[in-house]
C-alpha atoms as a PDB file:
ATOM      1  CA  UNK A   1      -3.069-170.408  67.031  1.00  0.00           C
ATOM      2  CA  UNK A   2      -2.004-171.431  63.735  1.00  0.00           C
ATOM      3  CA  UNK A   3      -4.362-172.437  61.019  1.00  0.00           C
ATOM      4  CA  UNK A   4      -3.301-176.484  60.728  1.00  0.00           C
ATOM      5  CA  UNK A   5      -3.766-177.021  64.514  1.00  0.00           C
ATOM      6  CA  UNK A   6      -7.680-176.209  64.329  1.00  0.00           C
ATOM      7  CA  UNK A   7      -8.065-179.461  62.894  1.00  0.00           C
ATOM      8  CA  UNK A   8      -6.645-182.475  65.116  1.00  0.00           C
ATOM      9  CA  UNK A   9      -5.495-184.913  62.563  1.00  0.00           C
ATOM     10  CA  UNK A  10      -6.764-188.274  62.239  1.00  0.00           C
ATOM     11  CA  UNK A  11      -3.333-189.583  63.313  1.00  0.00           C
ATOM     12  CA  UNK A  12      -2.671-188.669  66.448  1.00  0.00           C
ATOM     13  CA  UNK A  13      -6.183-189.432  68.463  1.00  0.00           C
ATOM     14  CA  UNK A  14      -5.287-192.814  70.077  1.00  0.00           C
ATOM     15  CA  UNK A  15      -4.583-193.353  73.486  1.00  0.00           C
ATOM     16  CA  UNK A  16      -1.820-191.577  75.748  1.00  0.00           C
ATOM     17  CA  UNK A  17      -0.274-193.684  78.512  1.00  0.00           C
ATOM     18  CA  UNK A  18       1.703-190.367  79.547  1.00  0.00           C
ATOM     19  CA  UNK A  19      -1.806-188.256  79.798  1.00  0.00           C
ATOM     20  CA  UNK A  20      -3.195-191.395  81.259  1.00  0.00           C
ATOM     21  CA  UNK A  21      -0.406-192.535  84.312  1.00  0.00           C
ATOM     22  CA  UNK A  22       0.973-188.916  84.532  1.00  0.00           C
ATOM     23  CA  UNK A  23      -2.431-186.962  83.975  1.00  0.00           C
ATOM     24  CA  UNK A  24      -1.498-183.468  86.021  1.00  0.00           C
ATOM     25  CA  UNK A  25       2.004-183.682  84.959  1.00  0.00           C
ATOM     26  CA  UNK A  26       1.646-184.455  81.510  1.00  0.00           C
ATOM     27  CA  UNK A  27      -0.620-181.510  81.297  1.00  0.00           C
ATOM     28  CA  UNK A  28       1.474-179.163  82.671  1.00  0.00           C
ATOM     29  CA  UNK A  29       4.576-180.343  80.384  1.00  0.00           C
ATOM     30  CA  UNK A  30       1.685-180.147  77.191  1.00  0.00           C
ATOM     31  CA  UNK A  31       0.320-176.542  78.604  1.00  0.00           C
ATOM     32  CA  UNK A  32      -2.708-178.501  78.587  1.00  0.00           C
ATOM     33  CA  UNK A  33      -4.655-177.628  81.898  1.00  0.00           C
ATOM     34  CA  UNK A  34      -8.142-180.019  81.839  1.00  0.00           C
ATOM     35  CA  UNK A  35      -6.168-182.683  83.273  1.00  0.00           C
ATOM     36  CA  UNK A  36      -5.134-180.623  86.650  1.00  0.00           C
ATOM     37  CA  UNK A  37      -9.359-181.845  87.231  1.00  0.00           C
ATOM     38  CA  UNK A  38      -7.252-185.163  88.236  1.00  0.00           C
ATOM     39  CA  UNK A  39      -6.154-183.468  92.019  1.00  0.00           C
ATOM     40  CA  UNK A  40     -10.176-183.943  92.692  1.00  0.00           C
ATOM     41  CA  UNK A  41     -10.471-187.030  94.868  1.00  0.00           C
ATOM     42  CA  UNK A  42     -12.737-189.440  93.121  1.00  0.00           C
ATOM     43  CA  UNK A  43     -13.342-187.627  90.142  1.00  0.00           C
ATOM     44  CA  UNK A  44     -10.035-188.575  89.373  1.00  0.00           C
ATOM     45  CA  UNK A  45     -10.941-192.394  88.795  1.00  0.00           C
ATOM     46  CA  UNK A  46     -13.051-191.480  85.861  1.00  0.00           C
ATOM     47  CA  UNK A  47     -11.008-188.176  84.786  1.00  0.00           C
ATOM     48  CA  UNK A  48      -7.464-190.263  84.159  1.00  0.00           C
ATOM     49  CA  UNK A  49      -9.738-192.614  81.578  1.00  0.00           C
ATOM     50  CA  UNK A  50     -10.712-189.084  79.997  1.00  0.00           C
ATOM     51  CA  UNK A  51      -7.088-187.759  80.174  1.00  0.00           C
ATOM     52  CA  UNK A  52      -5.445-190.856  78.128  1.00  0.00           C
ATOM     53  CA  UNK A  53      -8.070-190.815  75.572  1.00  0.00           C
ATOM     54  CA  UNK A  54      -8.020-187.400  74.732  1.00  0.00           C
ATOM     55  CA  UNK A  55      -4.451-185.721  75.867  1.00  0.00           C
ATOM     56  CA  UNK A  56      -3.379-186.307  72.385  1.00  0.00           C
ATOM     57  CA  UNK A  57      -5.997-183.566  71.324  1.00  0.00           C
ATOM     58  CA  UNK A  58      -5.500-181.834  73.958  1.00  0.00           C
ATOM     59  CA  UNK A  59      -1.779-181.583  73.214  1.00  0.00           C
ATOM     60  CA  UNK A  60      -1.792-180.878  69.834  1.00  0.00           C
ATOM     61  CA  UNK A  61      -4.462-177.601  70.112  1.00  0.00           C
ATOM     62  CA  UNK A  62      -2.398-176.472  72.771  1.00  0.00           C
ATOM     63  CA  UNK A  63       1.316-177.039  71.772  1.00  0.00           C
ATOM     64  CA  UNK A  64       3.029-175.327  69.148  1.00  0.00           C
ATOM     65  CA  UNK A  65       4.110-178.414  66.767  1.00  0.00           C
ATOM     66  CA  UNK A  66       5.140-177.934  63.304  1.00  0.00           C
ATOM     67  CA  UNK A  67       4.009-180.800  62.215  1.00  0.00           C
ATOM     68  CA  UNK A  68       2.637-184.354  62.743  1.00  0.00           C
ATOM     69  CA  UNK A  69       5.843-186.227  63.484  1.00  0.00           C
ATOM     70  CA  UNK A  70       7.263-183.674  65.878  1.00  0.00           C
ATOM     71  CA  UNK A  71       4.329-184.244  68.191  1.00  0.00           C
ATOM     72  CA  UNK A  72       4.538-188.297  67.933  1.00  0.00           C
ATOM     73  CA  UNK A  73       8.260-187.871  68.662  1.00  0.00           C
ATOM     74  CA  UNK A  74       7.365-185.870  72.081  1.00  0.00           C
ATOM     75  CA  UNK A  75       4.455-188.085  72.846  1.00  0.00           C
ATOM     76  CA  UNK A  76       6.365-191.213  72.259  1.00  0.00           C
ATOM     77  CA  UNK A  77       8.816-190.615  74.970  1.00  0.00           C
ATOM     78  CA  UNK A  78       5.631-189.567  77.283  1.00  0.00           C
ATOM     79  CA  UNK A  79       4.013-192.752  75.948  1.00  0.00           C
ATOM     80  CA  UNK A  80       6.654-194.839  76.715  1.00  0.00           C
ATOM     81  CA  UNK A  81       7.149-193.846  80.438  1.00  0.00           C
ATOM     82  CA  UNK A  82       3.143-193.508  80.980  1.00  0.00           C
ATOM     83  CA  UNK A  83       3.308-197.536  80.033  1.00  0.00           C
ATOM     84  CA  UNK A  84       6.210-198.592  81.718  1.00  0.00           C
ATOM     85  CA  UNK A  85       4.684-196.921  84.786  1.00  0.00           C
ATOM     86  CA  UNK A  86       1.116-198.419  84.483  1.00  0.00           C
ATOM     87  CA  UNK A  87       3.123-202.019  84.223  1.00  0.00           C
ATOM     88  CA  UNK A  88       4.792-200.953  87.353  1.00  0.00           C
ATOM     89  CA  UNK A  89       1.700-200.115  88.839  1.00  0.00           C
ATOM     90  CA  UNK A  90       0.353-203.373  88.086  1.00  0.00           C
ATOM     91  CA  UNK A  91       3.149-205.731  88.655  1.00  0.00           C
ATOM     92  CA  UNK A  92       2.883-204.231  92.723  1.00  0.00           C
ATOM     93  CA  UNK A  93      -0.431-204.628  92.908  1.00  0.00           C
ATOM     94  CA  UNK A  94      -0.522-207.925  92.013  1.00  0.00           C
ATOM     95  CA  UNK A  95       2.055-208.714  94.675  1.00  0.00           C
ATOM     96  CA  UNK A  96      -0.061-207.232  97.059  1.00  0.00           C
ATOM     97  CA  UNK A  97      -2.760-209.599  96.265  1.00  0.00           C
ATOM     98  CA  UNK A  98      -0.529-212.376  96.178  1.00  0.00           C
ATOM     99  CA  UNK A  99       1.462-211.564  99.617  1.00  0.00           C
ATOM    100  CA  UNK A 100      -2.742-210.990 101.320  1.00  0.00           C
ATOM    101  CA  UNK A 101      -3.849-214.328  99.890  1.00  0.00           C
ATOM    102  CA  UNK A 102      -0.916-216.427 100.650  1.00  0.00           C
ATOM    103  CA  UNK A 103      -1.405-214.141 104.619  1.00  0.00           C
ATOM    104  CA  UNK A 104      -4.352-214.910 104.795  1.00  0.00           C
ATOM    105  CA  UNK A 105      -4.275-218.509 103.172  1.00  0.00           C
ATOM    106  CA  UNK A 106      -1.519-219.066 106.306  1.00  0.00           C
ATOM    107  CA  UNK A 107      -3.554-217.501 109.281  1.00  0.00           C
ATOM    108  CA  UNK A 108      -7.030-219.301 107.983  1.00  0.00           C
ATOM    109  CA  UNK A 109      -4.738-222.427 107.649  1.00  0.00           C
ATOM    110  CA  UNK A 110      -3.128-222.347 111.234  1.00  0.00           C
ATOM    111  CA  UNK A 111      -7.015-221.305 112.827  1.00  0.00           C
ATOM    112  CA  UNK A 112      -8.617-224.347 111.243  1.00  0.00           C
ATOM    113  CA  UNK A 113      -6.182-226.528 112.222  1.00  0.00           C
ATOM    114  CA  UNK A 114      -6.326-225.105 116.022  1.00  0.00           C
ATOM    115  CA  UNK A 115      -9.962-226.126 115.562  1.00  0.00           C
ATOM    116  CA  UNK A 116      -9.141-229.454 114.695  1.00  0.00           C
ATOM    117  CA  UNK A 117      -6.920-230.258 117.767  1.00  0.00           C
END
């Protein structure tokens, strides 16, 4: 390993929607293996939180980068579909709550009113 990728500059530790959405993958794409600890059920609730704030690091002491702005231009792209992912994610799972409540809203609705009658 190359002398300038001991140190992890300042730059590049923020968060990683890629590491954080696509843990195992991303670390397979980065040759960075700590996030393949993500296959563990339950583990993997707190590991993913671990994987998006540190895959950056991870990354960059694994990868072969020649500088600074070659890794944000890889990460970005991994960034970008991490996020639109997570929004995914979150847009169906609110629908899910929304389609139980209004369910469940319905059959609570039609057995009170059987009560009534």
């Amino acid at each position: 390993m190359e002398e300038y990728q001991m140190n992890t500059p300042e730059e590049i530790k923020h968060w990683n929607w890629g590491a954080f959405m696509f843990n195992w993958i991303w670390g397979i794409g980065n040759k960075s293996y700590l996030p393949l600890l993500c296959l563990i059920p339950v583990f993997n609730l707190v590991w993913i939180f671990f994987c998006g704030a540190k895959g950056n690091e991870w990354a960059w002491e694994k990868g072969d980068y020649k500088d600074v702005e070659t890794f944000m231009a890889v990460q970005k792209t991994w960034n970008r579909a991490g996020l639109v992912q997570f929004i995914i994610f979150c847009s169906v799972i609110a629908i899910y709550i929304i389609f139980f409540v209004v369910i469940g809203a319905a059959i609570f609705g039609a057995v009170r009113s059987g009560y009534s009658n």
